[in-house]
Protein backbone atom coordinates (compact mmCIF):
# COMPACT_ATOMS: atom_id res chain seq x y z
CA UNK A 1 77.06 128.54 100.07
CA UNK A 2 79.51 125.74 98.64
CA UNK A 3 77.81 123.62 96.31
CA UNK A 4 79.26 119.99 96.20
CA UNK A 5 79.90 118.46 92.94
CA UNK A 6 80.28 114.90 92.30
CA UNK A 7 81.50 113.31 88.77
CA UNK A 8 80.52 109.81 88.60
CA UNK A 9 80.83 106.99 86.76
CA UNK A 10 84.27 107.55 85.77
CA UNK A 11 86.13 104.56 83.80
CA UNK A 12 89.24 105.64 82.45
CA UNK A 13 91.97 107.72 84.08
CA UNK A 14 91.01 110.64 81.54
CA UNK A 15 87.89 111.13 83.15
CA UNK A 16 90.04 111.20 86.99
CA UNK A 17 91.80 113.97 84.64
CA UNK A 18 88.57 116.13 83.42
CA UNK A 19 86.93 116.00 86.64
CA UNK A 20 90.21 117.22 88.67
CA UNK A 21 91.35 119.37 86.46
CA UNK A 22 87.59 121.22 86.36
CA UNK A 23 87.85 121.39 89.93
CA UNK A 24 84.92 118.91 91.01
CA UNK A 25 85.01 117.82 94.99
CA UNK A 26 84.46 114.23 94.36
CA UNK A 27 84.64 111.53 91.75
CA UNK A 28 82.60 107.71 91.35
CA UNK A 29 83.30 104.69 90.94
CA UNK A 30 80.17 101.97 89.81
CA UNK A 31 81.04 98.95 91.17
CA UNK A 32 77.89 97.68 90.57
CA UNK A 33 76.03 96.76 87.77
CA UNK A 34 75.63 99.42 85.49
CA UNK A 35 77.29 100.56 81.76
CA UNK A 36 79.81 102.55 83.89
CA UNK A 37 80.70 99.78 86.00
CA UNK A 38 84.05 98.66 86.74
CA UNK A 39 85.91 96.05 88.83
CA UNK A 40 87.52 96.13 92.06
CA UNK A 41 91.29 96.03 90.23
CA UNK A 42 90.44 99.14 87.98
CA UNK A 43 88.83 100.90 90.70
CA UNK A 44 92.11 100.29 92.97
CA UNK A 45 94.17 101.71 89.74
CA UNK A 46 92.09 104.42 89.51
CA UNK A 47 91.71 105.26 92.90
CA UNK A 48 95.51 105.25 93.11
CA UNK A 49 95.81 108.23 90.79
CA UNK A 50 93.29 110.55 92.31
CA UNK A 51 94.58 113.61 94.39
CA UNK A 52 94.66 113.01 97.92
CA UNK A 53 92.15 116.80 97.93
CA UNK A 54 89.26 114.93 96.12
CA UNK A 55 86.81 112.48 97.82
CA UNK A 56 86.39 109.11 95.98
CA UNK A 57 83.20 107.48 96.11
CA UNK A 58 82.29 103.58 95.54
CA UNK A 59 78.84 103.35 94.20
CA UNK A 60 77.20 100.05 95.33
CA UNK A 61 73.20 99.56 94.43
CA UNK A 62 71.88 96.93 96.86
CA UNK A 63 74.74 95.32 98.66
CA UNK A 64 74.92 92.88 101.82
CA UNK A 65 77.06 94.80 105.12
CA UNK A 66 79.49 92.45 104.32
CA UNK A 67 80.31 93.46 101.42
CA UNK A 68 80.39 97.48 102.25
CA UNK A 69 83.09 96.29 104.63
CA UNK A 70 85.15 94.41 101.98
CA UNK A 71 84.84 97.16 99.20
CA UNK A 72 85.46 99.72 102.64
CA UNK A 73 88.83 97.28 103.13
CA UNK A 74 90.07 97.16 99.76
CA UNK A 75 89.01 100.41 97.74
CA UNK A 76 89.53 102.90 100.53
CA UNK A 77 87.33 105.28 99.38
CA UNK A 78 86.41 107.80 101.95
CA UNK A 79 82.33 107.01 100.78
CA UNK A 80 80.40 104.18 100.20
CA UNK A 81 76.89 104.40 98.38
CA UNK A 82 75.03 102.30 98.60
CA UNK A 83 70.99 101.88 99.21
CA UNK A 84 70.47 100.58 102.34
CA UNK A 85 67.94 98.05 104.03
CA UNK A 86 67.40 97.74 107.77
CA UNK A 87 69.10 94.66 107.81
CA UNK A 88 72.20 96.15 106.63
CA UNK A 89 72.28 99.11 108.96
CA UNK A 90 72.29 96.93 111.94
CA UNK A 91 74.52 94.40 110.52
CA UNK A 92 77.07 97.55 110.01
CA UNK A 93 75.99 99.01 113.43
CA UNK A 94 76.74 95.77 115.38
CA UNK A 95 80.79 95.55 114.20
CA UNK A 96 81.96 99.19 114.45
CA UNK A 97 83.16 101.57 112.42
CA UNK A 98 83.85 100.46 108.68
CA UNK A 99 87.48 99.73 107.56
CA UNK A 100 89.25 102.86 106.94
CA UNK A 101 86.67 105.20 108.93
CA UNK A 102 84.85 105.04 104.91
CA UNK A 103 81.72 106.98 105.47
CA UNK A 104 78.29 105.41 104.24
CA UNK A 105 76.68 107.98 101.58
CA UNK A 106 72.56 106.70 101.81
CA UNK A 107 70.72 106.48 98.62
CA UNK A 108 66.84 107.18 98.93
CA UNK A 109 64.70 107.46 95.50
CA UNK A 110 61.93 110.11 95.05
CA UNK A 111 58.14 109.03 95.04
CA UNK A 112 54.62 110.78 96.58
CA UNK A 113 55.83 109.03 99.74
CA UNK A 114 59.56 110.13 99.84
CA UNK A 115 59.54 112.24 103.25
CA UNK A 116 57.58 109.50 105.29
CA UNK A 117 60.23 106.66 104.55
CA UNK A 118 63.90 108.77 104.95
CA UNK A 119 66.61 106.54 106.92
CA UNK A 120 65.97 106.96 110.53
CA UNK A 121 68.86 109.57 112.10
CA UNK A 122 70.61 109.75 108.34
CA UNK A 123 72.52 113.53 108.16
CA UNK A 124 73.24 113.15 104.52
CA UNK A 125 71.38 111.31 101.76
CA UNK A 126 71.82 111.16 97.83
CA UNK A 127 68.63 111.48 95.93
CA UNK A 128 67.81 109.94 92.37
CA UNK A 129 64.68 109.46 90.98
CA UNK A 130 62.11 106.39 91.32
CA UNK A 131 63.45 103.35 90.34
CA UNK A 132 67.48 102.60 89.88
CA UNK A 133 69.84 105.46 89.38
CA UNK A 134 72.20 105.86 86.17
CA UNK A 135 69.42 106.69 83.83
CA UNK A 136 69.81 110.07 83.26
CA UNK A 137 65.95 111.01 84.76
CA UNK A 138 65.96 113.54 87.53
CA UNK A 139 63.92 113.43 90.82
CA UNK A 140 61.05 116.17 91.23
CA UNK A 141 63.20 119.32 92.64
CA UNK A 142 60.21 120.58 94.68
CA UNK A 143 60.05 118.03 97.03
CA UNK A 144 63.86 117.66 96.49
CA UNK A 145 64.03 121.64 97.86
CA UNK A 146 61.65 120.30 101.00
CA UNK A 147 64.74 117.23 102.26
CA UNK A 148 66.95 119.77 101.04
CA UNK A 149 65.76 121.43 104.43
CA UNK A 150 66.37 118.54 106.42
CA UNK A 151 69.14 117.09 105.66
CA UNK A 152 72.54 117.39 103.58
CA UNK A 153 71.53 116.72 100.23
CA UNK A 154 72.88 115.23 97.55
CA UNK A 155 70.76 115.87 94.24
CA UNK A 156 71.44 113.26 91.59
CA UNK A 157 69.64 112.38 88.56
CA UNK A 158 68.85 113.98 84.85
CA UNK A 159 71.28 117.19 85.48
CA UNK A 160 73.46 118.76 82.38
CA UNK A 161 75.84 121.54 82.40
CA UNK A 162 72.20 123.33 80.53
CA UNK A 163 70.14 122.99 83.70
CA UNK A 164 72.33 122.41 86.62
CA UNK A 165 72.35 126.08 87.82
CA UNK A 166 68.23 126.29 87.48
CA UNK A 167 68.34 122.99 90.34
CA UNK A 168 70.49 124.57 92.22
CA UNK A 169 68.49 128.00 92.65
CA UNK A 170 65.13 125.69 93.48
CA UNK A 171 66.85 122.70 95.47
CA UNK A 172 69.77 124.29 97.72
CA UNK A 173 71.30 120.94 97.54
CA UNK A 174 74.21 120.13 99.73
CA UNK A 175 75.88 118.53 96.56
CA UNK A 176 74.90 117.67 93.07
CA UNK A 177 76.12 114.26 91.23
CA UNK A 178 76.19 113.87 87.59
CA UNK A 179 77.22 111.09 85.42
CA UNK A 180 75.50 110.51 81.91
CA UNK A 181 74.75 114.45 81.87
CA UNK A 182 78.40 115.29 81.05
CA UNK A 183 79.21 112.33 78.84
CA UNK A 184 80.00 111.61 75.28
CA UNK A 185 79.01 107.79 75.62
CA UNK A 186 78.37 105.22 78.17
CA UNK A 187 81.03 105.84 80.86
CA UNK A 188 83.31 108.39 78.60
CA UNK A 189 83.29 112.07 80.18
CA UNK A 190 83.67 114.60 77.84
CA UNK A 191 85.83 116.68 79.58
CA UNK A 192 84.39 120.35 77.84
CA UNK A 193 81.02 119.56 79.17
CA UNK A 194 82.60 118.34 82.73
CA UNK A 195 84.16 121.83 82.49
CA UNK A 196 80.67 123.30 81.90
CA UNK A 197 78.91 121.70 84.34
CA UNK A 198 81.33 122.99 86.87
CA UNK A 199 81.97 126.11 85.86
CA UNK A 200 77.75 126.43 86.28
CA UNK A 201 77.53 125.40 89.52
CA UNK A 202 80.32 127.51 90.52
CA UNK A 203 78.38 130.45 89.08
CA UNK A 204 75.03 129.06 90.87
CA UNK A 205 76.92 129.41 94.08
CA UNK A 206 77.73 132.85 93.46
CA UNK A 207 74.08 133.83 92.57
CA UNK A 208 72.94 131.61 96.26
CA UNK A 209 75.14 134.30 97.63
CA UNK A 210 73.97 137.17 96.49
CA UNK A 211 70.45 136.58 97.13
CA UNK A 212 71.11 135.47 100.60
CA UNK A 213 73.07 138.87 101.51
């Protein structure tokens, strides 16, 4: 079982750097508004300088269909994330595909009532905890292990190099994202402790293995 992993919140092309060279799937980009954030021109200069092998993700928080199809248009990222409302699903529905063929990467927070309110027909969903993302707080892992079962799962939210292996064993995730948990301030990847984080999941994977033979 291949484990997913997801640096994000990367501002600088050192952080492009740590996150490659550790050998992470997929790096982020915060477009919106956050600490990490970072605007459209960086992102494109960033962007450029990321190995064609590694996905690049724009994070959105909130936004209108129109503009998913204008960051789609201009970043080229092969994700968009983005929470979604129903009004925005149809208003991307009703004009096709978005620009690029970007994919859109769902963000649904955890609560008592997380199951009963999952996108309609969604395949594969990011999960933080309640309330907006980027604070370092992780989602409860045992319902997390329950969507885990439905769908491709992303798990987001409070995970460090320390503890990354331990959600792993309980979740199953599809993928795990991590931002503040392998930083050295605000935005700043430290790249030892992207290395870390890695290198655990990559030994989490191994253990999934095992236990499944």
């Amino acid at each position: 079982m291949r484990v997913r992993v997801k640096i994000c919140g990367i501002t600088d092309a050192e952080g492009i750097e740590a996150a490659v060279e550790a050998g992470a799937d997929a790096v982020g980009f915060v477009l919106a508004d956050s600490p990490r954030r970072v605007g459209l021109e960086r992102a494109l200069g960033l962007a450029a300088v990321v190995p064609p092998f590694v996905t690049r993700v724009a994070v959105l928080r909130c936004p209108a269909a129109e503009t998913i199809r204008r960051i789609a248009a201009a970043l080229a990222p092969h994700w968009i994330q983005a929470e979604t409302t129903p009004e925005v699903e149809s208003g991307i529905a009703s004009t096709g595909p978005l620009p690029g063929r970007a994919g859109l990467l769902r963000v649904v927070h955890d609560g008592d009532d997380l199951l009963a309110r999952l996108p309609p027909g969604a395949r594969t969903l990011l999960l933080e905890a309640p309330g907006r993302g980027g604070r370092g707080l992780a989602p409860d892992w045992g319902r997390a292990a329950i969507l885990a079962g439905r769908v491709r799962l992303i798990l987001a939210g409070g995970l460090t190099p320390e503890n990354v292996a331990e959600a792993i064993r309980r979740v199953r995730p599809y993928g795990v994202d991590v931002a503040s948990g392998v930083e050295s301030s605000p935005g700043v990847k430290d790249p030892s402790r992207v290395a870390r984080f890695v290198a655990a999941v990559r030994r989490a994977e191994a253990g999934l293995e095992v236990a499944d033979a």
